[in-house]
N, C-alpha and C. Protein backbone atom coordinates (compact mmCIF):
# COMPACT_ATOMS: atom_id res chain seq x y z
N UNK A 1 -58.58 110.28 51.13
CA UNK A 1 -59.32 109.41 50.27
C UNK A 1 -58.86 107.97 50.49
N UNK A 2 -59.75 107.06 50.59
CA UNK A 2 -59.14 105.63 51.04
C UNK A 2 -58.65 105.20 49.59
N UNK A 3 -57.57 104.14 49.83
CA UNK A 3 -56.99 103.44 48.42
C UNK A 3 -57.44 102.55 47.88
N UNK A 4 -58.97 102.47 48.13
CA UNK A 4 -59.58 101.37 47.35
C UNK A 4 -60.53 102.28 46.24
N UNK A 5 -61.08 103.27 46.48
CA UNK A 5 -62.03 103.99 45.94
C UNK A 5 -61.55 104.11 44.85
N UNK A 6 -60.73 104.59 44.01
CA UNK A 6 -60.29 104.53 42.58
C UNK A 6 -60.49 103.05 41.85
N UNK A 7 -59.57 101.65 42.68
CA UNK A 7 -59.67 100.73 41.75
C UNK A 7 -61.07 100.34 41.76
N UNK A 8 -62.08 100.72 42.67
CA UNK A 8 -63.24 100.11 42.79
C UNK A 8 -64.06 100.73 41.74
N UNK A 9 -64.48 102.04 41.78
CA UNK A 9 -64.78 102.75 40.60
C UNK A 9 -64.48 102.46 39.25
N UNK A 10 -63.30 102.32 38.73
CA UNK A 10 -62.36 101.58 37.65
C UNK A 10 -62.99 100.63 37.58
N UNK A 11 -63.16 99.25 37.98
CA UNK A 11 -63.74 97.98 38.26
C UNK A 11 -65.37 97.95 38.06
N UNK A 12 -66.29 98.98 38.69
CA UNK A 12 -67.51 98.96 38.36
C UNK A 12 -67.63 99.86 36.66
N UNK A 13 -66.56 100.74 36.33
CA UNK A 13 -67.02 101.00 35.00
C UNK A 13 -67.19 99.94 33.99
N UNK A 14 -65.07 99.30 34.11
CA UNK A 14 -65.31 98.19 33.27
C UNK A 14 -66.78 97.01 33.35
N UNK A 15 -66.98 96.75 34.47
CA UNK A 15 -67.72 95.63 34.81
C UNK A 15 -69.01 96.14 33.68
N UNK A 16 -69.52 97.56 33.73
CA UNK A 16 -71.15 98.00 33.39
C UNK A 16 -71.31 98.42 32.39
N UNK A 17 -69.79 97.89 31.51
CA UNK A 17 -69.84 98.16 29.81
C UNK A 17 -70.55 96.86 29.29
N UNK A 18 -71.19 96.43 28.22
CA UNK A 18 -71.78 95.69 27.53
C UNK A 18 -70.94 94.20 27.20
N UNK A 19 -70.74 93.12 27.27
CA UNK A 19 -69.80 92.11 27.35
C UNK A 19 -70.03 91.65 25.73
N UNK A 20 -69.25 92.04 24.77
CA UNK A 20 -69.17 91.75 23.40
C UNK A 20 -69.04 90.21 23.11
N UNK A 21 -68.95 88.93 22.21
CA UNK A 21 -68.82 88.19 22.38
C UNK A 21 -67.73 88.90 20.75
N UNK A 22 -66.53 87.76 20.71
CA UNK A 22 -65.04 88.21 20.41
C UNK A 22 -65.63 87.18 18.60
N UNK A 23 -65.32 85.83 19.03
CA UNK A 23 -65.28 85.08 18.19
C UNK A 23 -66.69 84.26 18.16
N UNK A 24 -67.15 83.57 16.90
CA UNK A 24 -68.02 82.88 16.11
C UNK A 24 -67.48 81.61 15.52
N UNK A 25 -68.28 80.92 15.36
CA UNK A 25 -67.90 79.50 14.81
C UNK A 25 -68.69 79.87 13.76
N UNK A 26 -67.65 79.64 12.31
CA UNK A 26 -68.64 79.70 10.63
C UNK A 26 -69.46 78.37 10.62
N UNK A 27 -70.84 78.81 10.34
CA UNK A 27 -72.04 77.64 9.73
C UNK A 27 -72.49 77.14 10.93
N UNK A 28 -72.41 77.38 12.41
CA UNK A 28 -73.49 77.43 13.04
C UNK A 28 -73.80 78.45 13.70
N UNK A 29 -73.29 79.49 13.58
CA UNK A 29 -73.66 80.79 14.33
C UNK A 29 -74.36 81.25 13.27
N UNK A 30 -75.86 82.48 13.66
CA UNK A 30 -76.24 83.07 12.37
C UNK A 30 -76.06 84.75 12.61
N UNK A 31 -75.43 85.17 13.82
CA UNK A 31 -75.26 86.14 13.74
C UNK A 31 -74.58 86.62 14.94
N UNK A 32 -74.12 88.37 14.28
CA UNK A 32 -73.17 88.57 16.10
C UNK A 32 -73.81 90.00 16.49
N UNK A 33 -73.97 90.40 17.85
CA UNK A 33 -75.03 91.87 18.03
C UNK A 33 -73.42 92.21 18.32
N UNK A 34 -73.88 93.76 18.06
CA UNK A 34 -72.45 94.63 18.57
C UNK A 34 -72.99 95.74 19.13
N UNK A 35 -72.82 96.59 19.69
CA UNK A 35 -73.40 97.82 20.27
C UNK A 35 -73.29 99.21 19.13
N UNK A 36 -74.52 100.12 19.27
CA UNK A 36 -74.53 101.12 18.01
C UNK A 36 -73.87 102.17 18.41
N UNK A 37 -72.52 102.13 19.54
CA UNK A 37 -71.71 103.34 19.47
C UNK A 37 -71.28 103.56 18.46
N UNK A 38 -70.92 105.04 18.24
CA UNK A 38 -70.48 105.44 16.73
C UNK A 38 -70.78 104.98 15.43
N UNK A 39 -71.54 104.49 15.70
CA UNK A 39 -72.68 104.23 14.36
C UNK A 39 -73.71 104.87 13.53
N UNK A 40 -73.48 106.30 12.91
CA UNK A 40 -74.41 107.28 12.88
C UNK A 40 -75.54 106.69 11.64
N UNK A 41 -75.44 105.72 10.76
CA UNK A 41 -76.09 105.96 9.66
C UNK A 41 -75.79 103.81 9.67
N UNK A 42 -77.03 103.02 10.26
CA UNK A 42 -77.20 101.38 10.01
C UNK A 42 -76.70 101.16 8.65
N UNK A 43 -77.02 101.64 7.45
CA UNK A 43 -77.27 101.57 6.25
C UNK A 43 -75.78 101.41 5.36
N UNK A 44 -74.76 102.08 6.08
CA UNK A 44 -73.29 102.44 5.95
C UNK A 44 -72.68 100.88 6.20
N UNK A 45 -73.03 100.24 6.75
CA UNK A 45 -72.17 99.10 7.24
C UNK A 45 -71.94 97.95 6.06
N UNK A 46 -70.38 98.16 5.95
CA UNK A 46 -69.53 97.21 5.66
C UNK A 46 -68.72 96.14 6.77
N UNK A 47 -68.60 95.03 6.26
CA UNK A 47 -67.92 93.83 6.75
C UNK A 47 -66.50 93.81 5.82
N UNK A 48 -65.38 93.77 6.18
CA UNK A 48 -64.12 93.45 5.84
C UNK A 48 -62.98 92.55 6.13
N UNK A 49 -62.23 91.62 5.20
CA UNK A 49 -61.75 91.08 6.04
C UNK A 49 -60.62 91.82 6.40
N UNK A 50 -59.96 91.59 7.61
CA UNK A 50 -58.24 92.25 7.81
C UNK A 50 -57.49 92.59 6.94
N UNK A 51 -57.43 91.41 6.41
CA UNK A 51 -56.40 91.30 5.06
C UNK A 51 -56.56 92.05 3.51
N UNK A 52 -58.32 92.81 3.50
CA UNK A 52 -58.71 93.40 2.83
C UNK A 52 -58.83 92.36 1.48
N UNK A 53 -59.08 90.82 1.15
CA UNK A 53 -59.77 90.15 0.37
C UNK A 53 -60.83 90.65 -0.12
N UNK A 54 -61.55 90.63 0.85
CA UNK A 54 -63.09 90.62 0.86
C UNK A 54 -64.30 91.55 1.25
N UNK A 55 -64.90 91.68 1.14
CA UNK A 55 -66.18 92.50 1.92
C UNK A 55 -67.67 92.16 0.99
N UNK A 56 -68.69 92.85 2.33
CA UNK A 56 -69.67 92.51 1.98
C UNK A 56 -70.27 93.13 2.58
N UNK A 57 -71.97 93.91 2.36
CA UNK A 57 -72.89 93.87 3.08
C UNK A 57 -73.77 93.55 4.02
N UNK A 58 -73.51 93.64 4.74
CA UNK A 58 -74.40 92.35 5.78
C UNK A 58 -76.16 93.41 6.10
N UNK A 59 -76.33 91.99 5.85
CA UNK A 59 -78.26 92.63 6.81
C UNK A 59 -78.31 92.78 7.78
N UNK A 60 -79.01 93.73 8.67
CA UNK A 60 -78.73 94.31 9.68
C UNK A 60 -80.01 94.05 10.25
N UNK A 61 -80.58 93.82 11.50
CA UNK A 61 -81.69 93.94 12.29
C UNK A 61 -81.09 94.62 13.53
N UNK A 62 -82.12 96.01 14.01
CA UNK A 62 -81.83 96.85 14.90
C UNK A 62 -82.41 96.06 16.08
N UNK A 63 -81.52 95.90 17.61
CA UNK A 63 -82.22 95.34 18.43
C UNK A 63 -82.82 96.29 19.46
N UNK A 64 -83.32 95.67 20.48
CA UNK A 64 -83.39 96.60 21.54
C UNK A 64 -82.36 97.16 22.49
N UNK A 65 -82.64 98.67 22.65
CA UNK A 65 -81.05 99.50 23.21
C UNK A 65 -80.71 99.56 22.43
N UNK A 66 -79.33 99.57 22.36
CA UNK A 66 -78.33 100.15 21.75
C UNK A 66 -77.64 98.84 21.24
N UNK A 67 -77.95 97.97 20.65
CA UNK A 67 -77.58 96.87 19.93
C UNK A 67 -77.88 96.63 18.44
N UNK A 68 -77.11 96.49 17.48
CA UNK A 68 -77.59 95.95 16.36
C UNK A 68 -77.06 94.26 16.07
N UNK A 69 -77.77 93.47 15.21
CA UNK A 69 -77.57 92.40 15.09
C UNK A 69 -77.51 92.02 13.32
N UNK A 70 -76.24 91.93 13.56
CA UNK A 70 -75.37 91.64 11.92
C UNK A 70 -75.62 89.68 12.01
N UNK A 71 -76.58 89.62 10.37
CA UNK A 71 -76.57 88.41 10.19
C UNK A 71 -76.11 87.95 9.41
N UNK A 72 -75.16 86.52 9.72
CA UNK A 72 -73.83 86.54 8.78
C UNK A 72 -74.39 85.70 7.68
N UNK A 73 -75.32 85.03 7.15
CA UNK A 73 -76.12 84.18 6.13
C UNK A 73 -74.93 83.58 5.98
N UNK A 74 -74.06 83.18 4.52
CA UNK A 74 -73.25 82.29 4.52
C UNK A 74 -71.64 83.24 3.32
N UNK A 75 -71.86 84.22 4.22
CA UNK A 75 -70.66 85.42 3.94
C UNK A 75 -69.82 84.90 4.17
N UNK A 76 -69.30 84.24 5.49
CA UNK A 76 -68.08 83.94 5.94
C UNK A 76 -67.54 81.98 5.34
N UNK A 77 -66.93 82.16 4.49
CA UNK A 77 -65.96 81.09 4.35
C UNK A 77 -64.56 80.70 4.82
N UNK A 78 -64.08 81.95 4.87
CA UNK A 78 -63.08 81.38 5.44
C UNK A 78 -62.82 81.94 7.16
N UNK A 79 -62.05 81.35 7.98
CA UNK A 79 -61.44 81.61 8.98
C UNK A 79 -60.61 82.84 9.33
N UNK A 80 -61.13 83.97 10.06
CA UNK A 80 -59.98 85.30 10.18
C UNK A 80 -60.97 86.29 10.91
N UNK A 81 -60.25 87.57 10.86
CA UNK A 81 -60.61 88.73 11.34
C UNK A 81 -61.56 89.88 10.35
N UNK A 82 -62.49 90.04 10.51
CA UNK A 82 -63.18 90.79 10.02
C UNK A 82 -63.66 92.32 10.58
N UNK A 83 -63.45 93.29 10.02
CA UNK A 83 -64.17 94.49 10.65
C UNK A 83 -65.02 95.26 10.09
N UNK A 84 -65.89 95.56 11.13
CA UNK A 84 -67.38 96.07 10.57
C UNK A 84 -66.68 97.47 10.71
N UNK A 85 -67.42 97.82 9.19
CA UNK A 85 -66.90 99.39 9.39
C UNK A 85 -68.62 100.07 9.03
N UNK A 86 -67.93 101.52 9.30
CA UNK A 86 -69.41 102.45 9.53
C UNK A 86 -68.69 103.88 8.94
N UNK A 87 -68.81 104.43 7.52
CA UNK A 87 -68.58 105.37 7.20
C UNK A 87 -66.93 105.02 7.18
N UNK A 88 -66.38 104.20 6.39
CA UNK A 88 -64.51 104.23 6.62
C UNK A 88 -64.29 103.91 7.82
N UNK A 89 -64.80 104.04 8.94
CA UNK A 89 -64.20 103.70 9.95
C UNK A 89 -64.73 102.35 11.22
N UNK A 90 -63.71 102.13 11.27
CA UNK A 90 -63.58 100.24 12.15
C UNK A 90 -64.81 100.75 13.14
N UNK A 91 -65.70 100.55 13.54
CA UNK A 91 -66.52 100.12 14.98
C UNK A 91 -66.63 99.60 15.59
N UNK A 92 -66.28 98.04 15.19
CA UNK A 92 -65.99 96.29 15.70
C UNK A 92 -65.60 95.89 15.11
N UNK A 93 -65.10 94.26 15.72
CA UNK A 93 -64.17 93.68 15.51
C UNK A 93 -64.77 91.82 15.30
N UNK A 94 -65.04 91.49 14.26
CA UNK A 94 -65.50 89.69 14.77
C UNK A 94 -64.32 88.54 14.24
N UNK A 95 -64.13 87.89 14.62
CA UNK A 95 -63.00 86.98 14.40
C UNK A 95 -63.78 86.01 13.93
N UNK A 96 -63.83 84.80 12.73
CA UNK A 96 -64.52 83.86 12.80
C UNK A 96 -64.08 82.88 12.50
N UNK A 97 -63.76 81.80 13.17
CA UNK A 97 -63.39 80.47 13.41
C UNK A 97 -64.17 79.16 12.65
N UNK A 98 -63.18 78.44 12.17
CA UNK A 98 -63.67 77.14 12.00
C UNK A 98 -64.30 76.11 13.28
N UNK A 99 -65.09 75.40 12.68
CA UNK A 99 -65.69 74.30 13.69
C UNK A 99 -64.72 72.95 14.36
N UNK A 100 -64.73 73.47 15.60
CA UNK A 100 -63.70 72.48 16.44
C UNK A 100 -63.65 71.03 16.30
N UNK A 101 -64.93 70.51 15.90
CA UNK A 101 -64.98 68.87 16.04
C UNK A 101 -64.37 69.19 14.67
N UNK A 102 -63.70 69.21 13.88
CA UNK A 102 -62.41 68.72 13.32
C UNK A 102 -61.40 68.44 13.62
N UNK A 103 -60.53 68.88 14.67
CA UNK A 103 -60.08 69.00 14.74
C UNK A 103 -59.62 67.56 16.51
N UNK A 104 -61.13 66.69 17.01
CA UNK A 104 -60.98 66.15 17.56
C UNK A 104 -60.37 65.13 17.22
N UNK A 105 -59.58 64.16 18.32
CA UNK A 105 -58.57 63.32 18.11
C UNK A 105 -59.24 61.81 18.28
N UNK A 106 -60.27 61.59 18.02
CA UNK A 106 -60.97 59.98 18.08
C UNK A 106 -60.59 59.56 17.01
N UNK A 107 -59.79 58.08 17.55
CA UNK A 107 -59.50 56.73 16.38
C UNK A 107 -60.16 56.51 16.16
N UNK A 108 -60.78 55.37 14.66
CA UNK A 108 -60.96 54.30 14.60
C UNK A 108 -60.07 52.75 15.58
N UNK A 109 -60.85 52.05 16.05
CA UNK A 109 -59.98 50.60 16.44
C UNK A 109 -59.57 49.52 15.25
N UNK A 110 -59.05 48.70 15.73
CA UNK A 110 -58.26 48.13 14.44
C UNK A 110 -59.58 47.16 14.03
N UNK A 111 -60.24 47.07 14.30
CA UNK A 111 -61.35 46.10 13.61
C UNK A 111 -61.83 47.00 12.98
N UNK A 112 -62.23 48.17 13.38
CA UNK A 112 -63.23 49.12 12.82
C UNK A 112 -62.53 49.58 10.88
N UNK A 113 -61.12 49.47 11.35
CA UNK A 113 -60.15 49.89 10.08
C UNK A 113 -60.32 48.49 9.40
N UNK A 114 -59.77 47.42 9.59
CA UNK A 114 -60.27 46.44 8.86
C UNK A 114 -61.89 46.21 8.33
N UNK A 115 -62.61 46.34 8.67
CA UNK A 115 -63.94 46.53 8.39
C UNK A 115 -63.86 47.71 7.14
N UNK A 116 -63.63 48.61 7.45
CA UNK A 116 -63.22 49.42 6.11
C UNK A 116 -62.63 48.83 5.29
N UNK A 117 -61.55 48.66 5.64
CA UNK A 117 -61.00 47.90 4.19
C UNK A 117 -61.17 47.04 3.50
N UNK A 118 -61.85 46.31 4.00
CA UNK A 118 -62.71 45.06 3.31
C UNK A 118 -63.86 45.91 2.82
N UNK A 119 -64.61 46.40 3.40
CA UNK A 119 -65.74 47.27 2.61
C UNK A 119 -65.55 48.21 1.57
N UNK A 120 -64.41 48.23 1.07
CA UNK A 120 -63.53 49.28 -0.03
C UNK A 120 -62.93 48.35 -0.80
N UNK A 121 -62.51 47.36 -0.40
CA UNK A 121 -61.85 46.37 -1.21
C UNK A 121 -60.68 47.30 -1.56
N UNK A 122 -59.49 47.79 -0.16
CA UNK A 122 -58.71 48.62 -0.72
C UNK A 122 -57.10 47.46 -0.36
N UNK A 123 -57.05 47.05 -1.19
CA UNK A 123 -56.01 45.34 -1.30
C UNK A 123 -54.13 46.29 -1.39
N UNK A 124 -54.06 47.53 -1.10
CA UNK A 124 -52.65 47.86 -0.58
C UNK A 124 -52.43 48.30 0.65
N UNK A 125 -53.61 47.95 1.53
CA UNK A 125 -53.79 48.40 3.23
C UNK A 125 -54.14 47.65 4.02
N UNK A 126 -52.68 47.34 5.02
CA UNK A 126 -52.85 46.48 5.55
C UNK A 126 -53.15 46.83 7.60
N UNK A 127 -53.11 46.08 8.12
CA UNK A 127 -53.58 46.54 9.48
C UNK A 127 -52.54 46.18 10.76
N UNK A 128 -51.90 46.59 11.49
CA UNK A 128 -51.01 45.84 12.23
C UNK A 128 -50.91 45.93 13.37
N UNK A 129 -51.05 44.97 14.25
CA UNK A 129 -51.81 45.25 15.78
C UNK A 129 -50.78 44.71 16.45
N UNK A 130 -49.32 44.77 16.35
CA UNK A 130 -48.25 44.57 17.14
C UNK A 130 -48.36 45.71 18.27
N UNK A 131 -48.66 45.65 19.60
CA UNK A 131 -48.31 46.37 20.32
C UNK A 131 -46.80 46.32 21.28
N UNK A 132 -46.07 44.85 20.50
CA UNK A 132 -44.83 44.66 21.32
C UNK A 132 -43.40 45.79 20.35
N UNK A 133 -43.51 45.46 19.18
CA UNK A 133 -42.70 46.40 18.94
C UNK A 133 -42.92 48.22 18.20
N UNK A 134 -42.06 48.56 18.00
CA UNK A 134 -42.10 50.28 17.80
C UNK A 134 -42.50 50.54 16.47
N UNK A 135 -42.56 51.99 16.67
CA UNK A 135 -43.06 52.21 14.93
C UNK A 135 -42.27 52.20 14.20
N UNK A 136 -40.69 52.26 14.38
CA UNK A 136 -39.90 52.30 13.09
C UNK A 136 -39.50 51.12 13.39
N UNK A 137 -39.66 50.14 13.61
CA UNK A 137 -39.22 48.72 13.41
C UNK A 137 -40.16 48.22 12.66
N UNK A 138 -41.37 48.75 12.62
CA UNK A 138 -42.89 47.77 11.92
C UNK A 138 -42.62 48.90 10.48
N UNK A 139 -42.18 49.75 10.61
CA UNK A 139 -41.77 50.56 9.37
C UNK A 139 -40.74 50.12 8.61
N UNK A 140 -39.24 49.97 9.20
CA UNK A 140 -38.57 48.98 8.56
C UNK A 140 -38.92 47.71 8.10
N UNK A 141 -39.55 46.81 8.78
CA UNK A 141 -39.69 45.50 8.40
C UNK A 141 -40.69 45.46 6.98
N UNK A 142 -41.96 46.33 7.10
CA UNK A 142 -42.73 46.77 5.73
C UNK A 142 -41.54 47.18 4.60
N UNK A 143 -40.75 48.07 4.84
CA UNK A 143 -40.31 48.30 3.86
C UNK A 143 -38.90 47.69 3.37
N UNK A 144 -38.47 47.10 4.36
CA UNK A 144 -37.08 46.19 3.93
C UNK A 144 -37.16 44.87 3.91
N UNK A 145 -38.35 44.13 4.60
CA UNK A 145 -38.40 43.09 4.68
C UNK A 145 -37.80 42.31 5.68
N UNK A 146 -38.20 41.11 6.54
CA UNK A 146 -37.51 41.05 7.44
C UNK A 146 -35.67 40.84 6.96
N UNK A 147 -34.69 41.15 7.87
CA UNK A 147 -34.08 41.17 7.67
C UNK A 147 -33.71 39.77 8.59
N UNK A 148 -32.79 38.95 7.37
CA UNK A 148 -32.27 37.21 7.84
C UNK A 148 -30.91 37.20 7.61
N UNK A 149 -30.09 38.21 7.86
CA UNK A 149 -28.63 38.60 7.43
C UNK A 149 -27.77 37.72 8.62
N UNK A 150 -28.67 38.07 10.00
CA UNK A 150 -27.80 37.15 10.84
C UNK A 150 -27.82 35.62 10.81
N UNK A 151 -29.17 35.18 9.97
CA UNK A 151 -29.40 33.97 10.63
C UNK A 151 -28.62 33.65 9.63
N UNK A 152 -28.57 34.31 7.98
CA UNK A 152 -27.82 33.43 7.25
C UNK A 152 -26.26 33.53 7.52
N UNK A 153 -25.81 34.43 8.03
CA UNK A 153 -24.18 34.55 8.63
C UNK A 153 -23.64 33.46 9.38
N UNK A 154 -25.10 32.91 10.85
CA UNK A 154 -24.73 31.68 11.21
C UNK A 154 -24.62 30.60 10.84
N UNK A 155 -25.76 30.54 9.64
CA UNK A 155 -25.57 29.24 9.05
C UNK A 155 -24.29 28.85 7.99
N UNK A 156 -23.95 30.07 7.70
CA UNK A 156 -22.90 30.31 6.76
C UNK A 156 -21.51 29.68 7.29
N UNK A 157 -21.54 30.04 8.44
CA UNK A 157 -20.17 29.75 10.02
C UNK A 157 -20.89 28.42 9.95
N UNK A 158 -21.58 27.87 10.48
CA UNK A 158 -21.72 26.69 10.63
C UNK A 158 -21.79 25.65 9.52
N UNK A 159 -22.12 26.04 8.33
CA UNK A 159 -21.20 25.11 7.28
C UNK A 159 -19.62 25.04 7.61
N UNK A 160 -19.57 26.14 7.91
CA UNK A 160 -17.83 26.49 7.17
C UNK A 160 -16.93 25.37 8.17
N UNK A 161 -18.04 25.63 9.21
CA UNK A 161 -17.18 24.56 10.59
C UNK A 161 -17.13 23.01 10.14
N UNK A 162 -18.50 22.59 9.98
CA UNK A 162 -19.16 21.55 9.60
C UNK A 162 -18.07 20.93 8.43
N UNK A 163 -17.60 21.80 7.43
CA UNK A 163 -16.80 21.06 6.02
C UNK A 163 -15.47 21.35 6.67
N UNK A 164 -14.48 21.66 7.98
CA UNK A 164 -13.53 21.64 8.43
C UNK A 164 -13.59 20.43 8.59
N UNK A 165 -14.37 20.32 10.07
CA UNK A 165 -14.12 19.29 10.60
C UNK A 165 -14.81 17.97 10.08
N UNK A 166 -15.62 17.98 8.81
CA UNK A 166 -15.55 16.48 8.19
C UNK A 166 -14.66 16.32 6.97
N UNK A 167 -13.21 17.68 6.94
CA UNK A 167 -12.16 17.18 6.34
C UNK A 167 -11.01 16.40 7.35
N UNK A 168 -10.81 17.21 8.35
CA UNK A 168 -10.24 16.57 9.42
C UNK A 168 -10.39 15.10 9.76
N UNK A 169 -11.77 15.42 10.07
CA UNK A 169 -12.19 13.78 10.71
C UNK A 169 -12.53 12.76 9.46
N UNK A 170 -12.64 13.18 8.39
CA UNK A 170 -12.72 11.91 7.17
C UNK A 170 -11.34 10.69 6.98
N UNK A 171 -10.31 11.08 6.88
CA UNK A 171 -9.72 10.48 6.53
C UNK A 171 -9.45 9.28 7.86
């Protein structure tokens, strides 16, 4: 027997099973098909979450083949694992996810933030477009104020010099 004939066989089963789709995005998807293996009775189907919170009925439309199509109306609030059961027992599996553009990373620019804040009239927010120094230096200075410890130390030395030497040199 050549040594390809097994993994190849193996490979065309997996390949000619039905390609499930795993996960859903809540509030724009309206529904997920699953295949009616072990599904003896449409009418039986419960939705659950993992965690056993929740469940619900879902409406069912039978497709063509061996597909049914569970429509999720606005069942799903939160984010997780859900399983469709059929008589007590799991049949599938849908995971359902929150919507990604939340989670994108676009600024506002610093005009765009000033523009807000003037349009809010929000008078404890301020805007700071130093790109020369760091964030905990523009953090310190907000919250400690600049600090003039050295300059007044020098000026302090330079009196002190200043009333030496116009005791010295007075007389």
């Amino acid at each position: 027997m050549d040594p390809l004939f097994v993994p190849t066989l193996y490979s065309l089963v997996i390949n000619s099973l039905p390609v499930q789709k795993l996960n859903y995005t809540i509030g724009t998807e309206t529904g997920a098909v699953i295949t009616r293996q072990n599904i003896p009775d449409i009418s039986s189907l419960i939705v659950t979450r993992s965690d056993s919170t929740g469940e619900f009925i879902p409406s069912v439309t039978v497709g063509e083949g061996n597909k049914i199509k569970i429509n999720f109306q606005d069942f799903f609030d939160k984010a997780g694992h859900y399983m469709v059961k059929s008589s007590g027992q799991t049949v599938s599996a849908i995971s359902m996810n929150y919507n990604r553009l939340e989670s994108e990373l676009n600024c506002l620019s610093p005009s765009e933030l000033i523009a807000g804040i003037e349009k809010y009239h929000l008078d404890n927010c301020s805007v700071y477009e130093l790109q020369t120094m760091q964030f905990s230096q523009i953090k310190d200075e907000i919250q400690y104020g600049r600090r003039l410890w050295k300059f007044f130390l020098l000026t302090a030395l330079f009196f002190i010099l200043a009333e030496a030497a116009i005791i010295r040199f007075w007389r």
